[in-house]
Protein backbone atom coordinates (compact mmCIF):
# COMPACT_ATOMS: atom_id res chain seq x y z
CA UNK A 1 64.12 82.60 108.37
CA UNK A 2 64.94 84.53 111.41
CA UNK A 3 67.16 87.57 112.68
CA UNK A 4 69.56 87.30 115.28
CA UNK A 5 71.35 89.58 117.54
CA UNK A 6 75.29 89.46 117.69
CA UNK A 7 76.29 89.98 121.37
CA UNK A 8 79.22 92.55 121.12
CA UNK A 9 81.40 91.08 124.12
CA UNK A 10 80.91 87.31 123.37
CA UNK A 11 79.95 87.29 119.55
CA UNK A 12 76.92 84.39 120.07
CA UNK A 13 74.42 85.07 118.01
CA UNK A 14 71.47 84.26 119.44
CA UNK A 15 67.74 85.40 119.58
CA UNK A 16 66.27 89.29 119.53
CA UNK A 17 64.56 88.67 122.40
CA UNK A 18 67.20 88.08 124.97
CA UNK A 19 67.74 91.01 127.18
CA UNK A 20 70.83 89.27 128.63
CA UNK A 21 73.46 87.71 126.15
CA UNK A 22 72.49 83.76 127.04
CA UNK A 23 75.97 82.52 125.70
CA UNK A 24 77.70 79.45 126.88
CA UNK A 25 80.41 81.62 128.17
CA UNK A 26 77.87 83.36 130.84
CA UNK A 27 78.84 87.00 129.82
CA UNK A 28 75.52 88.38 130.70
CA UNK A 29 76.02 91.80 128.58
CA UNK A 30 73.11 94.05 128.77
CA UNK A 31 71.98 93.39 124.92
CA UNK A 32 68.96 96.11 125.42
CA UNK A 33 72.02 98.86 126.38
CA UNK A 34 74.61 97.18 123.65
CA UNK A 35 71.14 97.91 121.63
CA UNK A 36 70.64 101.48 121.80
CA UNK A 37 74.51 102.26 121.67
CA UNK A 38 74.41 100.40 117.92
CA UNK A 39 76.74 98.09 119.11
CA UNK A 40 74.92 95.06 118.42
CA UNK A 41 75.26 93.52 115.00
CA UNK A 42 72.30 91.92 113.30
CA UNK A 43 72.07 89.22 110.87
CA UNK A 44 69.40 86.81 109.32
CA UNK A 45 69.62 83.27 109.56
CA UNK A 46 68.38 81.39 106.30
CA UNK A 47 68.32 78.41 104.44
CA UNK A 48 69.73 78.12 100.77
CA UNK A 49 68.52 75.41 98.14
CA UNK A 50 70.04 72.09 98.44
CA UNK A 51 69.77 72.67 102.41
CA UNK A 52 72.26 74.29 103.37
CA UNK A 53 72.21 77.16 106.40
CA UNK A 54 73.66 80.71 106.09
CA UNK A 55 73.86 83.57 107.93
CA UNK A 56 73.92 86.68 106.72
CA UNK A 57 75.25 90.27 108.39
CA UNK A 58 72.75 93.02 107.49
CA UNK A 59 73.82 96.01 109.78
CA UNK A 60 73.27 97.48 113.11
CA UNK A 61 69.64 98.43 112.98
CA UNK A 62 66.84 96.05 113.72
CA UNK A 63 64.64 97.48 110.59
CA UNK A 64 67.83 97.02 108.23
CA UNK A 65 67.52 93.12 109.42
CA UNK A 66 63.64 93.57 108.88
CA UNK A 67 64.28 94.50 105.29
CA UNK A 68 66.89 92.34 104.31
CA UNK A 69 64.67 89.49 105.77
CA UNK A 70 61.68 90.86 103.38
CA UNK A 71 63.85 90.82 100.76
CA UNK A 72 65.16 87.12 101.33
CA UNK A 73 61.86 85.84 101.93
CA UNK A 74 60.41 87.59 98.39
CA UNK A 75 63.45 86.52 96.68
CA UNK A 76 62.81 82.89 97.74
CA UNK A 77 59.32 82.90 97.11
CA UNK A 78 59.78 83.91 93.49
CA UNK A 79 62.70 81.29 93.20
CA UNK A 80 65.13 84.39 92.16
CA UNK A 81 67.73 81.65 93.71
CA UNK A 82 70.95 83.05 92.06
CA UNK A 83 70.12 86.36 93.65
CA UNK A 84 70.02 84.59 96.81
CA UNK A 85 73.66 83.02 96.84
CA UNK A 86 76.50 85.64 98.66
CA UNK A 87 78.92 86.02 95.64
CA UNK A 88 76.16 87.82 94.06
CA UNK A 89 76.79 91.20 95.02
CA UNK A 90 80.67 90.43 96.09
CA UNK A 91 83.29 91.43 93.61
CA UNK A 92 86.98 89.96 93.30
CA UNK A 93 87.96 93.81 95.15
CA UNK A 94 85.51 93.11 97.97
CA UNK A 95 86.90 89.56 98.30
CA UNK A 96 90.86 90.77 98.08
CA UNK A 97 90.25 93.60 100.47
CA UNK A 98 88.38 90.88 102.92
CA UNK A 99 90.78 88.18 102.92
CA UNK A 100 93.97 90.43 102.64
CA UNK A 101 92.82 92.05 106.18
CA UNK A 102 92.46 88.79 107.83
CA UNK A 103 95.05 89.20 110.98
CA UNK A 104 96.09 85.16 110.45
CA UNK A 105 96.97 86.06 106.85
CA UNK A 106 98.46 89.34 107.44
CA UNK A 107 100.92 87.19 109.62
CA UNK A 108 101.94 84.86 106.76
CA UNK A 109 106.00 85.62 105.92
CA UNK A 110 104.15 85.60 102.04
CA UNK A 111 101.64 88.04 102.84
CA UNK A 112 103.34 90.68 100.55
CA UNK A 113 103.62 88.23 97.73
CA UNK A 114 100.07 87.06 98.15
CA UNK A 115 99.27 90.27 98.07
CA UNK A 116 100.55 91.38 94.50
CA UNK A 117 99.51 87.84 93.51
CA UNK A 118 95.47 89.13 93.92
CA UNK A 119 96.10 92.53 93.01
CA UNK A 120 97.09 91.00 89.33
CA UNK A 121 94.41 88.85 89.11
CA UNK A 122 91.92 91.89 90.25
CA UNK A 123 93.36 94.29 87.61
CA UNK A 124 91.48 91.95 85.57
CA UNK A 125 88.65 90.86 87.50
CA UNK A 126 88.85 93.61 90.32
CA UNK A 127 84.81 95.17 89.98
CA UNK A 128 83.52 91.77 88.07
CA UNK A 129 81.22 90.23 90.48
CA UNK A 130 82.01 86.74 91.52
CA UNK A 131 78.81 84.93 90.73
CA UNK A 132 79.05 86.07 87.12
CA UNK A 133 83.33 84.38 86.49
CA UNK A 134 83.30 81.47 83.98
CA UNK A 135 85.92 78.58 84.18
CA UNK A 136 86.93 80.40 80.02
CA UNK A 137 87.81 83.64 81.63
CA UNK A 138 90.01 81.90 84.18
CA UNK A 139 91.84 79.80 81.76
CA UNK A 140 92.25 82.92 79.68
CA UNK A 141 93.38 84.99 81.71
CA UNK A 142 96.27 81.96 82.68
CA UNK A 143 97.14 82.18 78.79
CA UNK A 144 97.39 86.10 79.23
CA UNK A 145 99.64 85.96 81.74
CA UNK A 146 101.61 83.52 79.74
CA UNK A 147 101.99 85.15 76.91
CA UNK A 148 103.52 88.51 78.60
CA UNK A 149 106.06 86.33 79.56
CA UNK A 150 105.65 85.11 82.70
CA UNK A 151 106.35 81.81 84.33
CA UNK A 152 103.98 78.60 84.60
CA UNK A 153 104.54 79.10 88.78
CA UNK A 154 103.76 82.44 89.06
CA UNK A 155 100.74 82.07 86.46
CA UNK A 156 99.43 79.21 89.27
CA UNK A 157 100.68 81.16 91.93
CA UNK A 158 98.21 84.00 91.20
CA UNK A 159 95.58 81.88 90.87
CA UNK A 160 96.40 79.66 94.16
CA UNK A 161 96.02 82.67 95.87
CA UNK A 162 92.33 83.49 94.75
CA UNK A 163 91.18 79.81 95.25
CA UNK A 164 92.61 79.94 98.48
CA UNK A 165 90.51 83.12 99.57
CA UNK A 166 87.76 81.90 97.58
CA UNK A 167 87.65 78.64 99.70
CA UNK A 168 88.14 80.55 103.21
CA UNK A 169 85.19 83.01 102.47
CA UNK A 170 83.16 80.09 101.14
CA UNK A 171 84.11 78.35 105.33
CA UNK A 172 82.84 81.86 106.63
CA UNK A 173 79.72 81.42 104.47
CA UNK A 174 80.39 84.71 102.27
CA UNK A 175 79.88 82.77 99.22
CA UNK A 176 78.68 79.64 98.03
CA UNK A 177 79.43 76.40 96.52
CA UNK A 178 79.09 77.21 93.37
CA UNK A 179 82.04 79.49 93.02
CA UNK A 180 83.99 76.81 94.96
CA UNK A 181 83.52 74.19 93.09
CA UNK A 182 84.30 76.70 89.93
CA UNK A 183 87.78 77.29 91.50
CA UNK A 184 88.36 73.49 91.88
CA UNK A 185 88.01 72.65 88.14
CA UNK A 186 90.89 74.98 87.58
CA UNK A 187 94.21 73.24 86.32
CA UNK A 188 97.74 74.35 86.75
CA UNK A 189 99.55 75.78 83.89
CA UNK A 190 102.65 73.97 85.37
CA UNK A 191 102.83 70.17 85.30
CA UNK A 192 103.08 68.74 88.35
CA UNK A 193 106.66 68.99 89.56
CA UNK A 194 107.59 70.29 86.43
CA UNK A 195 109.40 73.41 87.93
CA UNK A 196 111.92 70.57 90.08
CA UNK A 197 115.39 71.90 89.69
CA UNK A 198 118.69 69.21 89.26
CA UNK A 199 121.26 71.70 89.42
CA UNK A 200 123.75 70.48 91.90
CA UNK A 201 127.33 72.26 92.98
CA UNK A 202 130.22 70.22 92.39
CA UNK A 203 133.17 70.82 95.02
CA UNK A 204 135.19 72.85 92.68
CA UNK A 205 131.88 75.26 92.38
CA UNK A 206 131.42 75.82 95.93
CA UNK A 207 135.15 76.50 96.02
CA UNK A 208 135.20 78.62 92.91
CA UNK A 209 132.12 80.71 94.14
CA UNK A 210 133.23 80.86 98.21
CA UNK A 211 136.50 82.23 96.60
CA UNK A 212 134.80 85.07 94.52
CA UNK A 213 132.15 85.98 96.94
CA UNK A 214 132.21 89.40 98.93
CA UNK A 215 133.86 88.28 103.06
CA UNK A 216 129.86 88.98 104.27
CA UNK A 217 128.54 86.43 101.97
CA UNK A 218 130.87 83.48 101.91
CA UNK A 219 129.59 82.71 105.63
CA UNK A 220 126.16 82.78 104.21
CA UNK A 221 127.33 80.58 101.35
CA UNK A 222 129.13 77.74 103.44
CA UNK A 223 125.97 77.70 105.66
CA UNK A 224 123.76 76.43 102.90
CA UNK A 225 126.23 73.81 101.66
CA UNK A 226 127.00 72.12 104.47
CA UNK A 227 123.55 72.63 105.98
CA UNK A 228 120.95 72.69 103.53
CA UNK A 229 118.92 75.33 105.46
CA UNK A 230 116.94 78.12 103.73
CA UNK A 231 118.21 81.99 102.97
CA UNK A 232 115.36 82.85 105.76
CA UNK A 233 117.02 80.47 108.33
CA UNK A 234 120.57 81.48 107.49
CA UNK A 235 120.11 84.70 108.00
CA UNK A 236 117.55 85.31 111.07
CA UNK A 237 120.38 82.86 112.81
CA UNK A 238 121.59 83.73 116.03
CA UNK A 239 124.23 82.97 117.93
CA UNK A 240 122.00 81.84 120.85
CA UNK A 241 121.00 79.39 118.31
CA UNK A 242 124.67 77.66 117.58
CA UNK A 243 126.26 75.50 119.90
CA UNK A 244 129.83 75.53 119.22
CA UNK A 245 130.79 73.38 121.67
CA UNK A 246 128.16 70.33 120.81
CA UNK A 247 128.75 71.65 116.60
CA UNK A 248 124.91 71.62 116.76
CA UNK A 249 122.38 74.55 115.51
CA UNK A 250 118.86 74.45 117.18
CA UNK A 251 116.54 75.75 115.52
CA UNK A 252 112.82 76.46 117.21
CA UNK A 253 109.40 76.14 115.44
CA UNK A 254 109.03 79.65 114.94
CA UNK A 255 112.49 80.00 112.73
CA UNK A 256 111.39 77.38 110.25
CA UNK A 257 109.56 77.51 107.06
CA UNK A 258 107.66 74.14 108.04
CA UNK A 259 107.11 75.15 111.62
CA UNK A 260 109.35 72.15 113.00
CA UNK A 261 111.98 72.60 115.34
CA UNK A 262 115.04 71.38 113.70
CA UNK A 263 118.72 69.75 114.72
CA UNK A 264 121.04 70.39 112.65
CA UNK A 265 124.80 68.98 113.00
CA UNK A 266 127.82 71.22 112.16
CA UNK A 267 130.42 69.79 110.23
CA UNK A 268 134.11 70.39 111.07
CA UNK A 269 134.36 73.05 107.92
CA UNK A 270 131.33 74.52 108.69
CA UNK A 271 132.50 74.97 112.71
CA UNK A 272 135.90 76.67 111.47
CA UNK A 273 133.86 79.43 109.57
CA UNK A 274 131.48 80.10 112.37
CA UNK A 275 134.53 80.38 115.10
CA UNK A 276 135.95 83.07 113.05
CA UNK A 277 132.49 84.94 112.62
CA UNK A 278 132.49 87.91 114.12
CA UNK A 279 130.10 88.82 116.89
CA UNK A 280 128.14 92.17 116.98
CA UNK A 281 127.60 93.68 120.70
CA UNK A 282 123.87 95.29 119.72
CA UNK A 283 122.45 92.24 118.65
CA UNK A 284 122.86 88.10 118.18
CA UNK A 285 122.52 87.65 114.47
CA UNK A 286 125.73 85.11 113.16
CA UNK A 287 125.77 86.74 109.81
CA UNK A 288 126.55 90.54 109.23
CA UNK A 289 127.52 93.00 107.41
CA UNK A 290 129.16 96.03 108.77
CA UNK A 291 128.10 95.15 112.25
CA UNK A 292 124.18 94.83 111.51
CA UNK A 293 122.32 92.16 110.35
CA UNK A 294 122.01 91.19 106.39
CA UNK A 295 118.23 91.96 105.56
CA UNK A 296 118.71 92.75 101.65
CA UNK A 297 118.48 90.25 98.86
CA UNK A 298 121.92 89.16 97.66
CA UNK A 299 121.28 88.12 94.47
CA UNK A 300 123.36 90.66 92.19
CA UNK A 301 126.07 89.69 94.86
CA UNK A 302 125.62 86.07 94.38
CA UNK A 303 125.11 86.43 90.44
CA UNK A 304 128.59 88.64 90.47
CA UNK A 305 130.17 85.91 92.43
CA UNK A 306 128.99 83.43 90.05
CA UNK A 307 130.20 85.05 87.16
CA UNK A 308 133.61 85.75 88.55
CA UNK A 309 133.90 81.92 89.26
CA UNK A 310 132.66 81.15 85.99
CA UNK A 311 129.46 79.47 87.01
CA UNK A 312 126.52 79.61 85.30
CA UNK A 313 123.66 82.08 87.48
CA UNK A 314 120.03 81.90 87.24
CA UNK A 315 116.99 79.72 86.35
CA UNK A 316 117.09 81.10 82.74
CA UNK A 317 120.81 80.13 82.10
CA UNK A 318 121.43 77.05 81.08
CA UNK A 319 123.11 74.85 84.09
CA UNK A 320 122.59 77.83 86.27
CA UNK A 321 122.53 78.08 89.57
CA UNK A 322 120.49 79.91 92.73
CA UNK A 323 120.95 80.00 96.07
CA UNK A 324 118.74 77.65 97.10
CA UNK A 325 120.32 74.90 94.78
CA UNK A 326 122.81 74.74 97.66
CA UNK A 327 119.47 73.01 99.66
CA UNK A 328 119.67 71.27 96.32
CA UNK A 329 123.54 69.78 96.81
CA UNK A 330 123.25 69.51 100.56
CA UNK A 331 120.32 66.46 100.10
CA UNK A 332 122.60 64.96 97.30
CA UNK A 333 125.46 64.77 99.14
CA UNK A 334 124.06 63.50 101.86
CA UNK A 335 122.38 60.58 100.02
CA UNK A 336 125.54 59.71 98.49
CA UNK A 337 127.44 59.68 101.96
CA UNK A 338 125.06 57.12 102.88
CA UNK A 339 123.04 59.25 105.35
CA UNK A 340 119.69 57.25 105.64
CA UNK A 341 117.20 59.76 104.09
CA UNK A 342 114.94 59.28 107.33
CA UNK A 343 118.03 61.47 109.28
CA UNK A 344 118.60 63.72 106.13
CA UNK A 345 114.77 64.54 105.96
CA UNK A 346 115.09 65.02 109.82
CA UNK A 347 117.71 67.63 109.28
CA UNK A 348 116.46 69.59 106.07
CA UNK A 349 112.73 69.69 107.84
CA UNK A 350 111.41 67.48 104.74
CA UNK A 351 107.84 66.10 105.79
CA UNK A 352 107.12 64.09 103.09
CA UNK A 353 108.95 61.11 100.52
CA UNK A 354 107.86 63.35 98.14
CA UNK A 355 109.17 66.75 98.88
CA UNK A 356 112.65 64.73 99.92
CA UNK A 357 113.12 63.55 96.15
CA UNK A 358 112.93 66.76 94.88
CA UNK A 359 115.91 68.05 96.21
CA UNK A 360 117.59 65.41 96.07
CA UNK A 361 119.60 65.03 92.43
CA UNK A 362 120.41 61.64 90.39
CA UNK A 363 123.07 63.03 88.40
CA UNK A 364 125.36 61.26 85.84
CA UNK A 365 127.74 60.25 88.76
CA UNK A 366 124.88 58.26 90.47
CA UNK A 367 124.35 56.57 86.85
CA UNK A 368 127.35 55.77 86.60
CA UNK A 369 127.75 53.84 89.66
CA UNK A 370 124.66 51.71 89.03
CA UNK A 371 125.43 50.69 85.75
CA UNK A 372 128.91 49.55 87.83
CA UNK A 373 126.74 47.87 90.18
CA UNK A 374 124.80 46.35 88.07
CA UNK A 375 127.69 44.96 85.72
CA UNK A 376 129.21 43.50 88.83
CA UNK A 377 125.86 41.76 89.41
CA UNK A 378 125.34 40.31 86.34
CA UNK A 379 128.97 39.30 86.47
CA UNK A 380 129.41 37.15 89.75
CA UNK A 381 126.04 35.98 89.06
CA UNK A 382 126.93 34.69 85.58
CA UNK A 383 130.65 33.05 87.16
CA UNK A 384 127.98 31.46 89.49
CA UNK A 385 126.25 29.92 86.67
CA UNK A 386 129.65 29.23 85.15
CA UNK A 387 130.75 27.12 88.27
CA UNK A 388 128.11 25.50 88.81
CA UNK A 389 127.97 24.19 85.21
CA UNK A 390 131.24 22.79 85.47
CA UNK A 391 130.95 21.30 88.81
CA UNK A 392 127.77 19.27 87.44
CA UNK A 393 129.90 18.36 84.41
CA UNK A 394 132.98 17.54 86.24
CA UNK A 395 130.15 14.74 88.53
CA UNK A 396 129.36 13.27 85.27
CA UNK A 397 132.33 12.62 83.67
């Protein structure tokens, strides 16, 4: 074991000794000042069983690091090994509070869904301590949340978010394996892609709903159908953005769920929507309402404009759709124009094979035209056969 002294400029923890920070970076802070102004952290440096290192912060006092050390060192000697692992004395509130005030996190676009994701898991498990969860009261409290009524996603959801800190505190050594390896026996309530969603407009829809939809949100509406980009995109778009002239819209990394710059081609109905949008002298945003930019959830909008057109609305409703299905019909129409799904996955920002297929629908229509296909195989393949019977027959006689 051994304490170390964390220099306050440079952060290398290094030996008590040093008078002079002796980090790689040269930063040659006066440690024995940093020292008496308490603004040197301490920690103890100490291996756990199986061999693997930890450090531990302990304060900003050299005898708090001499008595955690003691402690360690009896605790290890007596083989009180459990006491020894870092989850021990860190509860699910400690862990929330820790990970939730992470600056990289706090920038996440789901931070405030992450957070009420861990603040319903710690209204269970909030002042349990983490060494003492069982894999049971995990998969219990999944059927809990299942049986008030909530969805297989959000049930996983909840829990994603836990692992997720669980495995980013185990990185930064504030817990162990144990409770990682816990976290990774946990299934999802959800079977895998079993939340994928074929609900695709047909023309008359999208005509039905653009028809019924408040002016502000028809813009909105056409966007998604003939681009398949996401609510986020279509509505942080500016006109700096569009390129009338070229009918392209450039999107940068920083605009896109993925983090991809994107190229996305404007289609001739699209083009004749976006000429007529009008343009806002405070600000660049395409779509508005009242001359500032639309920031509120439309749904009871676009569930009034789905009703009016006679369209089924919401994942409940049988048939229904959402706003994103338009992503939905955008990949599906696409295919069937005989875009080559490389190009299609170029323009939706799809990484993956996988993540491509699930927006994109095989619908009855698509059935249809196979079984054609087929038949029409099977049919010039069998007057083949035919012909070539006869010929041979025809040589005989």
């Amino acid at each position: 074991m051994a304490i170390l002294a964390e220099c306050p400029t440079c952060h290398k923890k290094q030996s008590t000794r040093n008078r002079l920070c002796a980090g790689k970076s040269g930063c040659g802070e006066d440690l024995v000042k940093a020292k008496r102004s308490q603004k040197v952290r301490y920690w103890i440096q100490y291996r756990l069983p199986g061999g693997r290192q930890r450090k531990e912060f302990v304060g900003y006092s050299i005898q708090e690091a001499r008595d955690a050390e003691g402690k360690r060192k009896v605790q290890k000697r007596e083989n009180r090994i459990f006491e020894m692992q870092p989850e021990s004395t860190m509860t699910f509130d400690e862990l929330r509070s820790w990970y939730l005030g992470l600056e990289r996190v706090k920038a996440l676009a789901s931070y405030e869904r992450n957070r009420v994701c861990f603040e319903n898991f710690t209204c269970e498990f909030g002042h349990v301590f983490i060494q003492d969860i069982k894999l049971s009261d995990i998969e219990n409290y999944q059927q809990k949340r299942l049986n008030q009524g909530k969805a297989p996603a959000t049930v996983d959801r909840e829990i994603g978010v836990v692992k997720t800190a669980v495995f980013r505190a185990c990185d930064d050594d504030l817990l162990g394996d144990r409770v990682k390896l816990l976290f990774q026996k946990v299934r999802n309530v959800l079977k895998r892609h079993g939340n994928v969603r074929d609900v695709v407009l047909s023309p008359a829809q999208f005509e039905g709903l653009l028809q019924h939809s408040i002016p502000h949100l028809g813009g909105v509406i056409a966007c998604g159908y003939y681009t398949g980009m996401r609510r986020g995109e279509i509505l942080g778009l500016t006109w700096d953005k569009v390129d009338l002239e070229n009918r392209l819209i450039r999107l940068e990394a920083k605009d896109t769920k993925d983090k991809e710059p994107r190229l996305i081609p404007i289609c001739a109905e699209l083009y004749e929507i976006l000429k007529d949008q009008p343009k806002a002298l405070h600000h660049k945003y395409v779509f508005t309402y009242r001359g500032n930019q639309i920031r509120t959830n439309f749904k009871r909008s676009f569930a009034s404009a789905c009703e009016k057109a006679g369209i089924p609305h919401g994942r409940k409703s049988k048939g229904g759709i959402t706003f994103h299905d338009l992503k939905h019909t955008f990949n599906t129409n696409m295919r069937k124009a005989g875009v080559a799904e490389s190009v299609v996955m170029k323009i939706t920002g799809h990484n993956t094979r996988e993540m491509f297929d699930r927006y994109n629908t095989i619908d009855a229509d698509d059935a249809k035209d196979a079984i054609e296909r087929f038949e029409g195989y099977l049919n010039r393949n069998s007057s083949a056969s035919v012909t070539q019977n006869v010929t041979q027959e025809t040589k005989k006689s």
